[in-house]
Protein backbone atom coordinates (compact mmCIF):
# COMPACT_ATOMS: atom_id res chain seq x y z
CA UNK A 1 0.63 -22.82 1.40
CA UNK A 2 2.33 -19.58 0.17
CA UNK A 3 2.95 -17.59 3.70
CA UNK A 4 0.86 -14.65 3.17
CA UNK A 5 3.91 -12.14 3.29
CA UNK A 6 5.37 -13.28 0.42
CA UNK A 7 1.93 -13.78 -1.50
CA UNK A 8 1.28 -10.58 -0.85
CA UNK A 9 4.74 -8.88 -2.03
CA UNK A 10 4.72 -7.87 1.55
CA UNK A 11 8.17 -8.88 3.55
CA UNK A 12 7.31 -6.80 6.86
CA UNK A 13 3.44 -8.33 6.61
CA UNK A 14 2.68 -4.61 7.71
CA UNK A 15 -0.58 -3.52 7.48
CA UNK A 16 -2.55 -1.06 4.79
CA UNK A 17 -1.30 2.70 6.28
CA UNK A 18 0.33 5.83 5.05
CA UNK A 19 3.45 4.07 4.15
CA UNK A 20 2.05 0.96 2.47
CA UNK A 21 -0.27 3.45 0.41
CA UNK A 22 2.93 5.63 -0.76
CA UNK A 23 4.77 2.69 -2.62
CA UNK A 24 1.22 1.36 -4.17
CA UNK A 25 -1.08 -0.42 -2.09
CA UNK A 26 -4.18 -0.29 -2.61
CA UNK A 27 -5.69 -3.41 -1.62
CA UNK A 28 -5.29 -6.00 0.94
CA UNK A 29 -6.16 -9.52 2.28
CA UNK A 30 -8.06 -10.90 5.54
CA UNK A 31 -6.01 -13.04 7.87
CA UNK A 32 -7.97 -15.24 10.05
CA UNK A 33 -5.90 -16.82 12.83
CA UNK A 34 -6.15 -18.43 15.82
CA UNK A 35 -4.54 -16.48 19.17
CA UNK A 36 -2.12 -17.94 21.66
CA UNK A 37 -5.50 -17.40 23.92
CA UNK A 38 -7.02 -19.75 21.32
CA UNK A 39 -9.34 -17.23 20.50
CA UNK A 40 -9.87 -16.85 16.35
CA UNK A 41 -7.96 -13.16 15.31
CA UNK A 42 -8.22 -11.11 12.73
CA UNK A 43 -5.66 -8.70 10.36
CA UNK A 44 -5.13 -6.93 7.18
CA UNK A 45 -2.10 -7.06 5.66
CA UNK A 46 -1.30 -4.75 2.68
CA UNK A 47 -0.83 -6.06 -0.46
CA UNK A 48 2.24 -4.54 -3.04
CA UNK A 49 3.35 -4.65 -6.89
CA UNK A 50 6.21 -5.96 -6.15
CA UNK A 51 8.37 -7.00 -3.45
CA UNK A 52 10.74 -3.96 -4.00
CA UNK A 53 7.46 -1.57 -3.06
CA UNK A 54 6.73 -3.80 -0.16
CA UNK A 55 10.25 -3.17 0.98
CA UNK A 56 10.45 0.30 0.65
CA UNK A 57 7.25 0.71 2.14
CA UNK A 58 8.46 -1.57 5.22
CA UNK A 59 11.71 0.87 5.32
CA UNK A 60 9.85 4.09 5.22
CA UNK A 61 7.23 2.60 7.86
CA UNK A 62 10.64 1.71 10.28
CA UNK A 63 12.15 5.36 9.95
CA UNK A 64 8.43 7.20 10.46
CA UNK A 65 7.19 4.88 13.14
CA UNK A 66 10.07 3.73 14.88
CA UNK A 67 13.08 5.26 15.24
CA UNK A 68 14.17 6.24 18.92
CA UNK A 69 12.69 3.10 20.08
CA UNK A 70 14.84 0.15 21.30
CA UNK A 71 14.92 -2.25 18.93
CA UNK A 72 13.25 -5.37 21.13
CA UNK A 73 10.53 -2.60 21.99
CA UNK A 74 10.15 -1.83 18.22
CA UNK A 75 9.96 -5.29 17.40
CA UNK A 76 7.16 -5.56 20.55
CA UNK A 77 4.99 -3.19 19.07
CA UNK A 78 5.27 -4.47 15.22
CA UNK A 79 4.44 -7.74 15.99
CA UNK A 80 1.77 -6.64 18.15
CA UNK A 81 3.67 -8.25 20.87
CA UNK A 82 2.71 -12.03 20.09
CA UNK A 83 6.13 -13.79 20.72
CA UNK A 84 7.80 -10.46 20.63
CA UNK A 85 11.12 -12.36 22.62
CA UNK A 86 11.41 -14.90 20.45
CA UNK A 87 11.06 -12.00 17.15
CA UNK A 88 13.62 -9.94 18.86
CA UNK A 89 16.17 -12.89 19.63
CA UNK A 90 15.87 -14.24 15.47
CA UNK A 91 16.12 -11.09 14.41
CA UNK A 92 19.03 -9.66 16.71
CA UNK A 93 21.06 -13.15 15.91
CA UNK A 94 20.50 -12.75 12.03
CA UNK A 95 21.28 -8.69 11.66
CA UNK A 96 23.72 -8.68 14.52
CA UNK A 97 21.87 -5.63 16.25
CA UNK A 98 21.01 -5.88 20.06
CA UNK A 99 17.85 -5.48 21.31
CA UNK A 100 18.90 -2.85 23.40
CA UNK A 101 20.24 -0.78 20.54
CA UNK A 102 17.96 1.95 19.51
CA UNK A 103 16.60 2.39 15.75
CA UNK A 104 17.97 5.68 14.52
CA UNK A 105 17.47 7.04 11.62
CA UNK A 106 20.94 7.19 10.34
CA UNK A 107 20.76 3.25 10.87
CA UNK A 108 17.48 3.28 9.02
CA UNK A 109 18.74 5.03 6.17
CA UNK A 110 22.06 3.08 5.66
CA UNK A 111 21.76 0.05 3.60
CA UNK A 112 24.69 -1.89 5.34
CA UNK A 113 22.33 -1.81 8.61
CA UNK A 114 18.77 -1.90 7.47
CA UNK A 115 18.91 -4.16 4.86
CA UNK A 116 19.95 -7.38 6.97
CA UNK A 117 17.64 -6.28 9.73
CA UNK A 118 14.60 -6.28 7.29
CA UNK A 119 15.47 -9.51 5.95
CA UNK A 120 15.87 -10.76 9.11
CA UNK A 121 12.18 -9.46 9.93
CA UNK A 122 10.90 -10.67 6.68
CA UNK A 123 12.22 -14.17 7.50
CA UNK A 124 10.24 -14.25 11.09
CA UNK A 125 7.40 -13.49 8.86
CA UNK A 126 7.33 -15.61 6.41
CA UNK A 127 8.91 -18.80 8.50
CA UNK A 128 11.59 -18.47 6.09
CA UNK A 129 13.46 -16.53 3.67
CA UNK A 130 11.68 -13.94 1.78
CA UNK A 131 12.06 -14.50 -2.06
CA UNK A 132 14.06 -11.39 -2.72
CA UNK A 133 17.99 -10.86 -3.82
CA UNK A 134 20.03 -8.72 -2.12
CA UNK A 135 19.98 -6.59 -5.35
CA UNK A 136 15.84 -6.44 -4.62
CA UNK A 137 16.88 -5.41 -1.13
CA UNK A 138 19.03 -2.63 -2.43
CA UNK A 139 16.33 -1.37 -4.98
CA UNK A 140 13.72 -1.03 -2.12
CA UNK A 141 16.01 0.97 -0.04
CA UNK A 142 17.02 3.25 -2.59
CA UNK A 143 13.39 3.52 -3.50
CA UNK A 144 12.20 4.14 0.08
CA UNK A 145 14.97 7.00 0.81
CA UNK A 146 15.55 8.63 -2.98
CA UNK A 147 12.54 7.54 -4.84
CA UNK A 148 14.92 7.37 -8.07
CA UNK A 149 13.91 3.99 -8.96
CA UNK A 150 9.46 4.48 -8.48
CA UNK A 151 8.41 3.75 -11.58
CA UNK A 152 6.57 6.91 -13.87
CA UNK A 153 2.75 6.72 -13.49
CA UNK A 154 0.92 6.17 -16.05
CA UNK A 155 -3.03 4.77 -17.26
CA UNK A 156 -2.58 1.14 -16.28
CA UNK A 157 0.68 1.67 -13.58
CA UNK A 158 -0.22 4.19 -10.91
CA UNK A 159 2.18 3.43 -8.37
CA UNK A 160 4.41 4.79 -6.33
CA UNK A 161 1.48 7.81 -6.27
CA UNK A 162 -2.21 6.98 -7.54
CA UNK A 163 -3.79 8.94 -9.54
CA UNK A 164 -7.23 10.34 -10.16
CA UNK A 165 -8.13 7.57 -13.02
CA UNK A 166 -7.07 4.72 -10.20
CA UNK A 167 -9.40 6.22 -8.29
CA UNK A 168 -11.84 6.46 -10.01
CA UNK A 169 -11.65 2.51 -11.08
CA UNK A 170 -11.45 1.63 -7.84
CA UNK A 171 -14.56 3.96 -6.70
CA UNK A 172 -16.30 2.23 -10.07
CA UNK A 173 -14.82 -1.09 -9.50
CA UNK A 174 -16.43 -1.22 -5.39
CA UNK A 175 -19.94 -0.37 -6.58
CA UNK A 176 -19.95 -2.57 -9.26
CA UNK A 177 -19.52 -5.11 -6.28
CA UNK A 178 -22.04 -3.96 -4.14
CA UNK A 179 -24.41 -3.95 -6.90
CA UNK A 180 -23.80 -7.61 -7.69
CA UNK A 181 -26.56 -9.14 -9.39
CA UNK A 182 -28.48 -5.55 -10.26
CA UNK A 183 -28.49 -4.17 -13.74
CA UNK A 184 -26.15 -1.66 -14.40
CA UNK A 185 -25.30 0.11 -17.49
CA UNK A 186 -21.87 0.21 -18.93
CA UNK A 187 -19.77 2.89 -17.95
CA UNK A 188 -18.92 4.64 -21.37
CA UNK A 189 -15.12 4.94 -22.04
CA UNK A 190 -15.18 8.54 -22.12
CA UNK A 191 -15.84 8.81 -18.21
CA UNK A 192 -12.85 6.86 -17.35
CA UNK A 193 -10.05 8.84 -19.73
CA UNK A 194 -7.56 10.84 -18.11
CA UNK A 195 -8.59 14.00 -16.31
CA UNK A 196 -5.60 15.25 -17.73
CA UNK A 197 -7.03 16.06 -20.96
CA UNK A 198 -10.01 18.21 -19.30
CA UNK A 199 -8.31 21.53 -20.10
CA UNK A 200 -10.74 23.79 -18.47
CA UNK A 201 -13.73 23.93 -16.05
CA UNK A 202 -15.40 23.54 -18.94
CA UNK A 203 -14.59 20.58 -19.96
CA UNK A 204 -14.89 18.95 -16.52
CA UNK A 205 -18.49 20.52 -16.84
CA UNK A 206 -18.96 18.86 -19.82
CA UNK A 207 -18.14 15.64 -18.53
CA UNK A 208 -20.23 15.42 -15.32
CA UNK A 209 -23.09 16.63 -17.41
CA UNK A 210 -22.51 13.27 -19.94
CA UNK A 211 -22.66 11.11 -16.01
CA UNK A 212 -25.69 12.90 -15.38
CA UNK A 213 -27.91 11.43 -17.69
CA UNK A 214 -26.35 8.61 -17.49
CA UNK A 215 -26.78 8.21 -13.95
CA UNK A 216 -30.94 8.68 -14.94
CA UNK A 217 -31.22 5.26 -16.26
CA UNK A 218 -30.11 3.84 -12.63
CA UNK A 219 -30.28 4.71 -9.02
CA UNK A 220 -26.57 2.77 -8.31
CA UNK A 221 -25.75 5.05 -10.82
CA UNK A 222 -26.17 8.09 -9.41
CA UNK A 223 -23.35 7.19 -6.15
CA UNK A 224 -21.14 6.51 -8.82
CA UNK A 225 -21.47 10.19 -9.82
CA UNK A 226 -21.12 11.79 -7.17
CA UNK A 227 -17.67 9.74 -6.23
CA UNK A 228 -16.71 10.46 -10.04
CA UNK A 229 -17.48 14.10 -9.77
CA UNK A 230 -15.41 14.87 -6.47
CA UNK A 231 -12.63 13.24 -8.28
CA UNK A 232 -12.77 15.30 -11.54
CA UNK A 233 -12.95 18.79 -9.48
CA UNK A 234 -10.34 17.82 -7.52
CA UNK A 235 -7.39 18.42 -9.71
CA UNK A 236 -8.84 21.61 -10.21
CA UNK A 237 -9.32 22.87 -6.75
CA UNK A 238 -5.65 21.60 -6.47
CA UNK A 239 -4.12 23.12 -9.44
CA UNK A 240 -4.00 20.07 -11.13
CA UNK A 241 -1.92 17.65 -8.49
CA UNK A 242 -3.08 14.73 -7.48
């Protein structure tokens, strides 16, 4: 079985947050586990693009979260202190940093230190080494601290930063699900073009009046709507950021 860090182009296993969302999250998977208590547990963990995004992500999460904490403490608190001495000894003996050492953010930020410590994380979490080069490793730290190498956005690639039309899929996409065996009429193409091209409050008017009687042949419809609506004003209240 494919440890679910690696499956999940996640190397810290961290779960769905601010950071995970930055570098393009925007799903994750169940873990069901049993406890050292024996009791069964339960946990996200975020899932990535790529392992370079779950990298940076895991970088940006270590400067935000933890720096100024000793390291064994830091480790503590990511693991949610299940076999936290046993983390903090692999992962001190791999990177060479003591677990009395605190997390700066100078460390966090140079690639000579942070790099081997979150490989040596990664391979606690997986059981083994993550997957990933040392070029990878160098790609997801300039990502996470210059953002020179995030890929553009565009229709079907929305990472590092979604986008309204993501969105909206997704919003589309989770009643579609919930609505599972009901009839539902085809969203027409024109609802799910870029907002982009609306070039005026008219033209967002325009569209949500099109929804509107679409939404009339369908009550689960009508929440997609309102969900679609918010998101094609938004820009606009904005001034067109997203």
């Amino acid at each position: 079985m494919i440890p679910a860090s690696i499956r999940n182009n996640n190397p810290g296993a961290q779960e769905p947050g601010q950071s995970s969302k930055k570098f393009g999250s925007t799903s994750f998977e169940t873990l069901r586990w049993q406890g050292p208590d024996g009791k069964p547990k339960t946990n996200r963990i975020a899932t990535f693009p790529t392992p370079q995004h779950g990298a940076a992500a895991m970088f940006d999460l270590l400067e935000r979260k933890y720096t100024g904490k000793l390291l064994k403490d830091g480790i503590a608190t990511w693991c949610g202190s299940y076999w936290s001495g046993e983390y903090a000894a692999s992962v001190e003996k791999s990177c060479g940093i003591s677990g009395g050492q605190i997390l700066t953010k100078e460390l966090v930020r140079s690639a000579e230190h942070a790099i081997p410590l979150a490989m040596a994380m990664a391979k606690v979490e997986a059981g083994r080494d993550f997957p990933m080069d040392k070029d990878g490793w160098d790609d997801a730290h300039r990502m996470a601290f210059s953002e020179q190498l995030a890929p553009a956005p565009s229709a079907e690639n929305d990472v590092p930063f979604q986008k309204p039309e993501g969105r909206l899929r997704e919003v589309i996409a989770s009643y579609t699900k919930i609505g599972a065996g009901i009839s539902v009429p085809a969203v027409p193409a024109a609802y799910t073009t870029s907002v982009a091209n609306a070039q005026s409050w008219q033209g967002v008017g325009d569209q949500i009046a099109g929804m509107v009687k679409w939404a009339v042949s369908s009550p689960l419809a009508l929440g997609i709507l309102v969900a679609t609506a918010a998101l094609l004003a938004l820009p606009k209240l904005l001034g067109g950021k997203s």
